[in-house]
PDB file of N, CA and C in Angstrom:
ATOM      1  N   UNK A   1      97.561 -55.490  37.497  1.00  0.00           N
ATOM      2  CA  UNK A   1      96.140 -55.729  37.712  1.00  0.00           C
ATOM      3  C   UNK A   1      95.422 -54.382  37.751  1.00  0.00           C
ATOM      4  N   UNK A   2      94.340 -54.046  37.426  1.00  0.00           N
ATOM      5  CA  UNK A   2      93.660 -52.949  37.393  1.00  0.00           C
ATOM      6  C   UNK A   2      92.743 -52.614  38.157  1.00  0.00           C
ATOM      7  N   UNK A   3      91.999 -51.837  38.628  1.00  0.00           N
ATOM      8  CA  UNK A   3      91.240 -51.842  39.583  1.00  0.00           C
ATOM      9  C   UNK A   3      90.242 -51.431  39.320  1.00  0.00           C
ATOM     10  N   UNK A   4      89.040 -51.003  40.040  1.00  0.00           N
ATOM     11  CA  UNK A   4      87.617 -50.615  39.697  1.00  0.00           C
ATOM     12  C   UNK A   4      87.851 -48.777  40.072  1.00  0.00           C
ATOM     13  N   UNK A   5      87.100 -47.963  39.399  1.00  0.00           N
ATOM     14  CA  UNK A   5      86.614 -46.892  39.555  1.00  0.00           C
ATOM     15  C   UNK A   5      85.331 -46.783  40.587  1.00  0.00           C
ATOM     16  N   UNK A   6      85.219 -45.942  41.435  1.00  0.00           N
ATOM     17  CA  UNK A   6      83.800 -45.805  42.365  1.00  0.00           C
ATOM     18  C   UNK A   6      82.884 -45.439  41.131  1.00  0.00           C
ATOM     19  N   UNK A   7      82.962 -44.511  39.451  1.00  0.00           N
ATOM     20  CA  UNK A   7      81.997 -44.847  39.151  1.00  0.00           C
ATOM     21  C   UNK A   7      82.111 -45.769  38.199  1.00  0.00           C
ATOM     22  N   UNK A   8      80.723 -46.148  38.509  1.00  0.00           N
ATOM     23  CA  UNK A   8      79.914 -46.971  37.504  1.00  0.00           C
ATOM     24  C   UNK A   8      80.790 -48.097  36.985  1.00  0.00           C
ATOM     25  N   UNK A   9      81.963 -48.531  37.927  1.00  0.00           N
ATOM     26  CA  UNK A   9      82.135 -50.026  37.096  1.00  0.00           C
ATOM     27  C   UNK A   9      83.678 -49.787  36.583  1.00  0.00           C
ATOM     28  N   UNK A  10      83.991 -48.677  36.200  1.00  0.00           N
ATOM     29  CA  UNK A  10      84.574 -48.250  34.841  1.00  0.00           C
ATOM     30  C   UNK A  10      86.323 -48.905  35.900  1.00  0.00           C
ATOM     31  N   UNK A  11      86.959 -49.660  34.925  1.00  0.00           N
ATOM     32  CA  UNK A  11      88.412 -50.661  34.848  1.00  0.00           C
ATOM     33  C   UNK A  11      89.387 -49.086  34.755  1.00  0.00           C
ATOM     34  N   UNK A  12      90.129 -49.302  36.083  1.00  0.00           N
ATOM     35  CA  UNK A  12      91.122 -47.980  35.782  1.00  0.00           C
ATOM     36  C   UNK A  12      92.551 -49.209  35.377  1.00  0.00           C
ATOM     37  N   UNK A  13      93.184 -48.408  34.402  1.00  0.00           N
ATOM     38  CA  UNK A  13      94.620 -49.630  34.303  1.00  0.00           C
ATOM     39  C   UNK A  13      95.648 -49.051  35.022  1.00  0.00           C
ATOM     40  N   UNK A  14      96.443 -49.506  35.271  1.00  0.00           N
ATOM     41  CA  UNK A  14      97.258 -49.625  36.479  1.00  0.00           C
ATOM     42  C   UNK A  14      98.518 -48.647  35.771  1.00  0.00           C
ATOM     43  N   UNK A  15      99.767 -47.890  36.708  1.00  0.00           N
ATOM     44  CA  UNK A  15     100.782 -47.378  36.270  1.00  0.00           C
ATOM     45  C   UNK A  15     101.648 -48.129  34.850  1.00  0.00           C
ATOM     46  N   UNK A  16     102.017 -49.314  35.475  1.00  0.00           N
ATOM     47  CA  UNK A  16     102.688 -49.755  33.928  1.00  0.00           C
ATOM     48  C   UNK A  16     101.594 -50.159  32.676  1.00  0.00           C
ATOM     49  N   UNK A  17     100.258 -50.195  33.401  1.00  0.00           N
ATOM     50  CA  UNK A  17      99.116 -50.608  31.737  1.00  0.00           C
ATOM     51  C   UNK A  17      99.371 -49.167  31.261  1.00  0.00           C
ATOM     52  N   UNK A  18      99.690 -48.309  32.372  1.00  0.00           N
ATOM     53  CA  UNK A  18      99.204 -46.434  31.911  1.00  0.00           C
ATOM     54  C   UNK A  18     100.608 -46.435  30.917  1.00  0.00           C
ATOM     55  N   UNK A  19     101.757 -46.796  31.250  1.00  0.00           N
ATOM     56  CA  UNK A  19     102.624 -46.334  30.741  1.00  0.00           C
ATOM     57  C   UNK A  19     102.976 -47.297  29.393  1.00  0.00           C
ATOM     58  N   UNK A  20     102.650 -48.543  29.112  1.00  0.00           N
ATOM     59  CA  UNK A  20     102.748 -49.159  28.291  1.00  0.00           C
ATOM     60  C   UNK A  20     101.770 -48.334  26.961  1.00  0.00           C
ATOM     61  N   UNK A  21     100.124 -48.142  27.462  1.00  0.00           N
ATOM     62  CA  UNK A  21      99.217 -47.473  26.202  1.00  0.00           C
ATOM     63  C   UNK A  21     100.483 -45.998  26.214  1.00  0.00           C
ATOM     64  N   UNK A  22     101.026 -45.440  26.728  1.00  0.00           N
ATOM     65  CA  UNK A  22     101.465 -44.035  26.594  1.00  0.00           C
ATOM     66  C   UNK A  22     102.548 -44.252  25.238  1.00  0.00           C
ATOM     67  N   UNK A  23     103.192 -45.524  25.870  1.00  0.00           N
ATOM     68  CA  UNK A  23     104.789 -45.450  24.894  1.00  0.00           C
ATOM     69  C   UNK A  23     104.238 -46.177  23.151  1.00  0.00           C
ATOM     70  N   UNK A  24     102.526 -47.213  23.186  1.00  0.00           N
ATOM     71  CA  UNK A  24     102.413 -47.320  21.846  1.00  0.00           C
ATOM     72  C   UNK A  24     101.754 -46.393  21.141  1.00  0.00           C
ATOM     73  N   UNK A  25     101.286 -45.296  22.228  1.00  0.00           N
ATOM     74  CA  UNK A  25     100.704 -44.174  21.397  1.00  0.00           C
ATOM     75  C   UNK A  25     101.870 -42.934  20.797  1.00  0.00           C
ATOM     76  N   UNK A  26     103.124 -43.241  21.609  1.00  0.00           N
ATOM     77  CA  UNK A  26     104.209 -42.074  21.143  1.00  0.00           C
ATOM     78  C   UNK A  26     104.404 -42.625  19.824  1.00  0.00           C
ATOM     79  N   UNK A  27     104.582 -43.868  19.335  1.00  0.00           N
ATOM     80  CA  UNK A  27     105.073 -45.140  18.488  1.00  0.00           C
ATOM     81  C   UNK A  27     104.441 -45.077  17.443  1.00  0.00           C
ATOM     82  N   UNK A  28     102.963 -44.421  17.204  1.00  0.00           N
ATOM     83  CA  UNK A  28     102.306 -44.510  16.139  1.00  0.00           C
ATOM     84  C   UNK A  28     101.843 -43.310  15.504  1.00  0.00           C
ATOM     85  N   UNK A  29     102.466 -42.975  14.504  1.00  0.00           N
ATOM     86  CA  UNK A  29     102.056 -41.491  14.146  1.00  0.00           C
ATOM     87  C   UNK A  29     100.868 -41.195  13.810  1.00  0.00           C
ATOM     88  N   UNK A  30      99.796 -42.409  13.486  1.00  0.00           N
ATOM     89  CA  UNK A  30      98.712 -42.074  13.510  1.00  0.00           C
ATOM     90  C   UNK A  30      97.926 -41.568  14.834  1.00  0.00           C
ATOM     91  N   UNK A  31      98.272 -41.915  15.730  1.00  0.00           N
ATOM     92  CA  UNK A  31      97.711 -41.881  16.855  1.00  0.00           C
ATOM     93  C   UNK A  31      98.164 -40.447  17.780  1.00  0.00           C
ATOM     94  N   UNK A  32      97.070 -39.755  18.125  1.00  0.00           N
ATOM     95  CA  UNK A  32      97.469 -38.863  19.281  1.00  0.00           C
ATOM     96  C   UNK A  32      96.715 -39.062  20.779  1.00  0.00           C
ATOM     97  N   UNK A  33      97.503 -38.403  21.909  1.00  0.00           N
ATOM     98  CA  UNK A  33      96.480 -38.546  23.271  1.00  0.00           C
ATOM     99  C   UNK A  33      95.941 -37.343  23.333  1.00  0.00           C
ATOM    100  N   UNK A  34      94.608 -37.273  23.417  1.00  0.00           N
ATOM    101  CA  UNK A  34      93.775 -36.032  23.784  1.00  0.00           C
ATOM    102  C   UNK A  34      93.713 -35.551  25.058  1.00  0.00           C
ATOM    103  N   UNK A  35      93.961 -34.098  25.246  1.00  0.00           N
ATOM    104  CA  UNK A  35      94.639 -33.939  25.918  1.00  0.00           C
ATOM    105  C   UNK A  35      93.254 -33.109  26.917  1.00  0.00           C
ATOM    106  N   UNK A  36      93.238 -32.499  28.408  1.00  0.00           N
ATOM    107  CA  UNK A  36      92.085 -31.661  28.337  1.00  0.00           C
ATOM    108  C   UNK A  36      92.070 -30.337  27.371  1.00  0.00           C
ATOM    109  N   UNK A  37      93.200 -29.432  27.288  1.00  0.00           N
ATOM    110  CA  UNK A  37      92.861 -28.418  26.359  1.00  0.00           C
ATOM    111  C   UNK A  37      91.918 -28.888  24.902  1.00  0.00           C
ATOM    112  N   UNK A  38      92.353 -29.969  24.501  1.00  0.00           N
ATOM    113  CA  UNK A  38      91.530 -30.344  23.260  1.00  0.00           C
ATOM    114  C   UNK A  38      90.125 -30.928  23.220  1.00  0.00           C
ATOM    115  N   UNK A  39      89.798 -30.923  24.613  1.00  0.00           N
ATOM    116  CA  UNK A  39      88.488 -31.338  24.521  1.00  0.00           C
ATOM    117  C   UNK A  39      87.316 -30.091  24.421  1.00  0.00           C
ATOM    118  N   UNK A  40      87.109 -29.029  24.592  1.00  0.00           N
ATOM    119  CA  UNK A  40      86.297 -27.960  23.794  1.00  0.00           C
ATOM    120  C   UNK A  40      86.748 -28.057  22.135  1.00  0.00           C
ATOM    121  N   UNK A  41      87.436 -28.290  21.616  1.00  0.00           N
ATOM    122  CA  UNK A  41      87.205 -28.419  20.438  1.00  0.00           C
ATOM    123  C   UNK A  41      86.389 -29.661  19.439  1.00  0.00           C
ATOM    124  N   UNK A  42      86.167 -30.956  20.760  1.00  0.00           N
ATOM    125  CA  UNK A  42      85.704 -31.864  20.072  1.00  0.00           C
ATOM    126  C   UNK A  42      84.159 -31.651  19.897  1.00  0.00           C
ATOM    127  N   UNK A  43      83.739 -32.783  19.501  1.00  0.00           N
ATOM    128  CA  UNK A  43      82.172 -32.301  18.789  1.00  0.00           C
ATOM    129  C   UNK A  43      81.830 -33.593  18.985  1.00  0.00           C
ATOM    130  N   UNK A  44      80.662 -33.630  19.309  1.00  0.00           N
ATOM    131  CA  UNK A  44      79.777 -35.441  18.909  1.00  0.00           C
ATOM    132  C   UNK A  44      79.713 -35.995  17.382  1.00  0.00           C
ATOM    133  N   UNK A  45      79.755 -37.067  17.066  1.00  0.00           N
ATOM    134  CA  UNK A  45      79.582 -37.304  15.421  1.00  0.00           C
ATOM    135  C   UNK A  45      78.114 -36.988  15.315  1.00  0.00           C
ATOM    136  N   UNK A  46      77.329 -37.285  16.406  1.00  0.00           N
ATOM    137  CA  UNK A  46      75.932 -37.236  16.093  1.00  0.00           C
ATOM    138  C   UNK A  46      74.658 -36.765  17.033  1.00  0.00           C
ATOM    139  N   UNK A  47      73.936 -36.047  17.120  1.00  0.00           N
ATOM    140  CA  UNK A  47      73.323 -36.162  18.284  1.00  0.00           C
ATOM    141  C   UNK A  47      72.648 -36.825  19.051  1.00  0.00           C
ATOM    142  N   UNK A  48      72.532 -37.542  20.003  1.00  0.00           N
ATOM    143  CA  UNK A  48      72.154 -38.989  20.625  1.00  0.00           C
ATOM    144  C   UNK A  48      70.586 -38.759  20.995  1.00  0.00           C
ATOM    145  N   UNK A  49      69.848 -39.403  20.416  1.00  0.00           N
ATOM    146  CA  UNK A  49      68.658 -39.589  20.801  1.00  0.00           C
ATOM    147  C   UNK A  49      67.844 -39.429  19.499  1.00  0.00           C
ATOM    148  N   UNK A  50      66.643 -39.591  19.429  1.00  0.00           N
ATOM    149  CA  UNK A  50      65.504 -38.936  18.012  1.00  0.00           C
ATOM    150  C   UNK A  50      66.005 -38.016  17.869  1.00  0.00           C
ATOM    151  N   UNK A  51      65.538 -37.659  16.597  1.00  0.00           N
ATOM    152  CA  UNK A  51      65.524 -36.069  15.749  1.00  0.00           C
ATOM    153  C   UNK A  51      64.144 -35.453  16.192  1.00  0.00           C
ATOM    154  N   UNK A  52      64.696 -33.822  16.281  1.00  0.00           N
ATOM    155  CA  UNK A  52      63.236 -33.090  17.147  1.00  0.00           C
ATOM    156  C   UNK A  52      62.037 -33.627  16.495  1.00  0.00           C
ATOM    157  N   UNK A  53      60.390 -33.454  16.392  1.00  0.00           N
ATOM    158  CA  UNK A  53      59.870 -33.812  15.711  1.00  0.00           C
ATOM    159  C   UNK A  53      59.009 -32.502  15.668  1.00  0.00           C
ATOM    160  N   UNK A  54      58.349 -32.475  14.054  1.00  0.00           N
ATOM    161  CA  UNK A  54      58.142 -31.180  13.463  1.00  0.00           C
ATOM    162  C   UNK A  54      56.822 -30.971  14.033  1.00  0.00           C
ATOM    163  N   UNK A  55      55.977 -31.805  14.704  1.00  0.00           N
ATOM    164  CA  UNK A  55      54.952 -31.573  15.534  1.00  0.00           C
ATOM    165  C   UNK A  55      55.074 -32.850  16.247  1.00  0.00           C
ATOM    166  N   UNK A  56      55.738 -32.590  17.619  1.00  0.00           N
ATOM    167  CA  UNK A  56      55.808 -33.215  18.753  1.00  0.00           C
ATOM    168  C   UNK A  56      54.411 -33.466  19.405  1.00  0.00           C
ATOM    169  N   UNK A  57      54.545 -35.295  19.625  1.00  0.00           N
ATOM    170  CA  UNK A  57      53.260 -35.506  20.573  1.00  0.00           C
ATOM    171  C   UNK A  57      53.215 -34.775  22.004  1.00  0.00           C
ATOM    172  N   UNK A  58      52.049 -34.928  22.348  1.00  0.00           N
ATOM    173  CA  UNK A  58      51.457 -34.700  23.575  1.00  0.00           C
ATOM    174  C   UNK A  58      50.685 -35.673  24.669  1.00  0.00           C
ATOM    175  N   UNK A  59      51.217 -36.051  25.791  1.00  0.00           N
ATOM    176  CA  UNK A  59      50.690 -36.984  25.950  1.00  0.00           C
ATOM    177  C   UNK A  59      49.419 -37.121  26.778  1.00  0.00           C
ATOM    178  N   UNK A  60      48.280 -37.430  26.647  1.00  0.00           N
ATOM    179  CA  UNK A  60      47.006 -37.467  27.372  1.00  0.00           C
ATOM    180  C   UNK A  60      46.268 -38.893  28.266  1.00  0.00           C
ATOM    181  N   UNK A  61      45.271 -37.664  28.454  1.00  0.00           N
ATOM    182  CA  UNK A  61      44.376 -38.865  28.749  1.00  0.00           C
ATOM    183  C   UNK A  61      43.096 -38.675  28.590  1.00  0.00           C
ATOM    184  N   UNK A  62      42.238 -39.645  28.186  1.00  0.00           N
ATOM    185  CA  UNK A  62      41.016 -39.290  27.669  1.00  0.00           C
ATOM    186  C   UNK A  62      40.183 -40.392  27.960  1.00  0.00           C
ATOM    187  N   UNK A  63      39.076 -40.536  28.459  1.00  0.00           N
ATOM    188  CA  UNK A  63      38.218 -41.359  28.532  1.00  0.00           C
ATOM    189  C   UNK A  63      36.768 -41.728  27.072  1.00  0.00           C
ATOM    190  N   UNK A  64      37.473 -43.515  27.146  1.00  0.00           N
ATOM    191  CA  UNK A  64      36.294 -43.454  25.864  1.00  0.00           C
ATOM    192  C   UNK A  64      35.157 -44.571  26.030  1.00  0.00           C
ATOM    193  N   UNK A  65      34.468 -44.585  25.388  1.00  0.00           N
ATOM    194  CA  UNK A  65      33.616 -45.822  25.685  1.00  0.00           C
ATOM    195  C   UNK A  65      34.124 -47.233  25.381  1.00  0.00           C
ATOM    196  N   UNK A  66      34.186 -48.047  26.739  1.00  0.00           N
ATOM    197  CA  UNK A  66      34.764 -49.658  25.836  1.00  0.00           C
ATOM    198  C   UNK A  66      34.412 -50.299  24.448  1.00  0.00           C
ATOM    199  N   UNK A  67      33.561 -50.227  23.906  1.00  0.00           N
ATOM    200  CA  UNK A  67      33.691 -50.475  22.473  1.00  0.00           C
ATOM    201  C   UNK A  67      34.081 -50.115  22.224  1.00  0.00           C
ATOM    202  N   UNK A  68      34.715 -48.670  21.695  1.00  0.00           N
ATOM    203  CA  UNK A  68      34.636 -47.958  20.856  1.00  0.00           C
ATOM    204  C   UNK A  68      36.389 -48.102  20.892  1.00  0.00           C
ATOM    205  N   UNK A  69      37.004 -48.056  21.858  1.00  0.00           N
ATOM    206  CA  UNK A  69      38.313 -48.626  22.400  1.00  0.00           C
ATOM    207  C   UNK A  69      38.095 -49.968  21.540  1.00  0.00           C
ATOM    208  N   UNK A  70      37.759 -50.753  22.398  1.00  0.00           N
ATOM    209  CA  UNK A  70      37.600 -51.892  21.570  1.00  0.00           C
ATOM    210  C   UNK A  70      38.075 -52.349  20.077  1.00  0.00           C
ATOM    211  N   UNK A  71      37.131 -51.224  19.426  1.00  0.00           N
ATOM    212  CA  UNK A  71      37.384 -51.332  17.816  1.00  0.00           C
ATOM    213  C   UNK A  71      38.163 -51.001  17.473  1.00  0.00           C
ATOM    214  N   UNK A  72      38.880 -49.605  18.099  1.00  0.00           N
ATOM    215  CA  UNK A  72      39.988 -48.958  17.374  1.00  0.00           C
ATOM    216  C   UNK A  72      41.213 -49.811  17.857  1.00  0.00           C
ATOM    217  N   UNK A  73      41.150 -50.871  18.861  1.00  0.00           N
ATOM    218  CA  UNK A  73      42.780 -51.496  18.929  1.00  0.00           C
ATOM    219  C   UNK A  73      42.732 -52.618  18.354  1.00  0.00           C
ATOM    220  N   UNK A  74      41.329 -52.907  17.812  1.00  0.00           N
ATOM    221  CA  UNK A  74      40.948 -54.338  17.452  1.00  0.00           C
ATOM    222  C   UNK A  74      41.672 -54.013  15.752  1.00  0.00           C
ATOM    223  N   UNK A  75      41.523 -52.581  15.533  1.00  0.00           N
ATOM    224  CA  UNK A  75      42.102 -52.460  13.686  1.00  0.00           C
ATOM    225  C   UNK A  75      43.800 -53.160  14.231  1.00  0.00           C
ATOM    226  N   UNK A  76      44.503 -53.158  15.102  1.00  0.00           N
ATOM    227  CA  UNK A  76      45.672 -53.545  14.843  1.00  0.00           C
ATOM    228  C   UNK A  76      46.923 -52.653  15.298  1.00  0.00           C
ATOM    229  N   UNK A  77      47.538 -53.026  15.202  1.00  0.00           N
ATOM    230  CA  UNK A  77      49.242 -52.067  15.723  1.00  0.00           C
ATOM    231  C   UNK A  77      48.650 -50.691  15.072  1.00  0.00           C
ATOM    232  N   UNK A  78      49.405 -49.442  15.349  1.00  0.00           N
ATOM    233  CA  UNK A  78      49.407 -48.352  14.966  1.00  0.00           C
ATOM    234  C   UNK A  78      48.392 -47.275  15.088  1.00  0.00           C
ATOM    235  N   UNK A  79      47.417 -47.648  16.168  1.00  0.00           N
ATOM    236  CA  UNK A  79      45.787 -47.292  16.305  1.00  0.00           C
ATOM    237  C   UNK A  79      45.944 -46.323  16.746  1.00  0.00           C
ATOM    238  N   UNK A  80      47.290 -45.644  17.471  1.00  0.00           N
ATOM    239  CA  UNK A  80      46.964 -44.296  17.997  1.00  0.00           C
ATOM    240  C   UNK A  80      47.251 -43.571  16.898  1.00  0.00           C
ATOM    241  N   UNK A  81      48.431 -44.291  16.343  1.00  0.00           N
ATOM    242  CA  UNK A  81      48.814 -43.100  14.898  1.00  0.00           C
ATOM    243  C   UNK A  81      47.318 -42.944  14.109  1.00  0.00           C
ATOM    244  N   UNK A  82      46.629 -43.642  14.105  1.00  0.00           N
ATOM    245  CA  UNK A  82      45.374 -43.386  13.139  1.00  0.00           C
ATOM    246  C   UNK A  82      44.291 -42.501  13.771  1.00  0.00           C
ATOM    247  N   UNK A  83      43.904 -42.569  15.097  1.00  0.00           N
ATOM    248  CA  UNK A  83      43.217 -42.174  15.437  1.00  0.00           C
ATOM    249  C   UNK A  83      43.734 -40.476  15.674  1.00  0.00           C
ATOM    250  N   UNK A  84      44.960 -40.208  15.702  1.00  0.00           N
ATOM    251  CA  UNK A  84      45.451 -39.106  15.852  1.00  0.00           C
ATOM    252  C   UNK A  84      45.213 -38.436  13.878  1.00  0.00           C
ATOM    253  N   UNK A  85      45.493 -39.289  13.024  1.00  0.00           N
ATOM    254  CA  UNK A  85      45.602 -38.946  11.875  1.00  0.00           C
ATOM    255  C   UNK A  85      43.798 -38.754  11.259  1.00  0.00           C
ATOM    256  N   UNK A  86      42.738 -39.353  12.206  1.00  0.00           N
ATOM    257  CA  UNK A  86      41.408 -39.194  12.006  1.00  0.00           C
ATOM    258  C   UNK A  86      41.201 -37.642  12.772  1.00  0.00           C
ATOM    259  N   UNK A  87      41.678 -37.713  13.776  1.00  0.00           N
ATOM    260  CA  UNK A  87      41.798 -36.169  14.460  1.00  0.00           C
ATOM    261  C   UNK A  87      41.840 -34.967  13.397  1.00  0.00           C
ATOM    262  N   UNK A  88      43.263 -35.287  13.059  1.00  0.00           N
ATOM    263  CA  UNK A  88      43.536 -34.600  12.961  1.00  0.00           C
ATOM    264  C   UNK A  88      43.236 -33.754  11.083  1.00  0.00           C
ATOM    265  N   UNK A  89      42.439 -34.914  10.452  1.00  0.00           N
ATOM    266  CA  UNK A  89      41.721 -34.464   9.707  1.00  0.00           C
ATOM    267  C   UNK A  89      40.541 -33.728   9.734  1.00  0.00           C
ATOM    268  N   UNK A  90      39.687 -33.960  10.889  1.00  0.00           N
ATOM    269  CA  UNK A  90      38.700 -33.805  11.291  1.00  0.00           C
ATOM    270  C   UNK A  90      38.709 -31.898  11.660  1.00  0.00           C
ATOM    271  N   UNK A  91      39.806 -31.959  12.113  1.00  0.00           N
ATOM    272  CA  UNK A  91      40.134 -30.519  12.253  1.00  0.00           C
ATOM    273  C   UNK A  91      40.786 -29.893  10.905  1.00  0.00           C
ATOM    274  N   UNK A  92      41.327 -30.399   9.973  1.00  0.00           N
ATOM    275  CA  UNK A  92      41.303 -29.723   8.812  1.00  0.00           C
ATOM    276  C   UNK A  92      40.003 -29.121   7.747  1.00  0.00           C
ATOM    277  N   UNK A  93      39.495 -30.301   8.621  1.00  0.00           N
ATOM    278  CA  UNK A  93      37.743 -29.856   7.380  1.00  0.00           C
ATOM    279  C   UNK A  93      37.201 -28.774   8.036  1.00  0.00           C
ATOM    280  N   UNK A  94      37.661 -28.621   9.832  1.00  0.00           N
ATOM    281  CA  UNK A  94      36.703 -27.629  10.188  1.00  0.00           C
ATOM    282  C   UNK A  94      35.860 -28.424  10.930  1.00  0.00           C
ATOM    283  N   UNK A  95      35.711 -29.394  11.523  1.00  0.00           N
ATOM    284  CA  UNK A  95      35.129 -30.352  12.293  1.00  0.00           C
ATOM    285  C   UNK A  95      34.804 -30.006  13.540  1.00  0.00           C
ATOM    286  N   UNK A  96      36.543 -29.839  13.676  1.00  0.00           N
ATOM    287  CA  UNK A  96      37.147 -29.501  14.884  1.00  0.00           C
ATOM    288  C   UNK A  96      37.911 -28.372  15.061  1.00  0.00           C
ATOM    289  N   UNK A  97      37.391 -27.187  16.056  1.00  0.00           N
ATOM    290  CA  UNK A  97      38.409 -25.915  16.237  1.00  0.00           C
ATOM    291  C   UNK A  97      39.631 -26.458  16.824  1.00  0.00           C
ATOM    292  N   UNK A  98      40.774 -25.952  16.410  1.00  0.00           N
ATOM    293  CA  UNK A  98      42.165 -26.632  16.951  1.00  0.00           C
ATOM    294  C   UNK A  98      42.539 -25.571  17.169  1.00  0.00           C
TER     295      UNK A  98
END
């Protein structure tokens, strides 16, 4: 029978579960046990989370007039991306000092 770990839940297996995975891992030449020395050599396959972003938001707050709110959530899903993409034209023409 196996028992619980204090963390988080995690199923410890018991001496003969330990020694049973030990003897089918000697058994299979595909298979090795990682050992601690070999763990600085391992690597993640991937890095966990988003990819950086090449201009990271910022998050605010801004007060606007209720209509005007209004209209811009009334266009539909994606209203901040637009209103950020109206911005941020606005400052390309020179509109707006950025």
């Amino acid at each position: 029978m196996t028992k619980r770990s204090k963390n988080r839940g995690l199923l410890l297996p018991t001496a003969a579960e330990d020694a049973a995975i030990a003897a089918g891992l000697a058994q299979d030449a595909d298979t090795m046990e990682i050992t601690r020395a070999d763990l600085p050599r391992l690597a993640p396959l991937r890095r966990p989370g988003r990819p950086v972003a090449e201009h990271p938001k910022v998050p605010m707050t801004m007060r606007v007039d209720a209509d005007v709110l209004a209209a811009i959530k009334a266009s539909g899903s994606g209203w901040q991306t637009r209103v950020n993409r109206v911005l941020r034209e606005a400052v390309r023409r020179g509109k707006l000092a950025a």
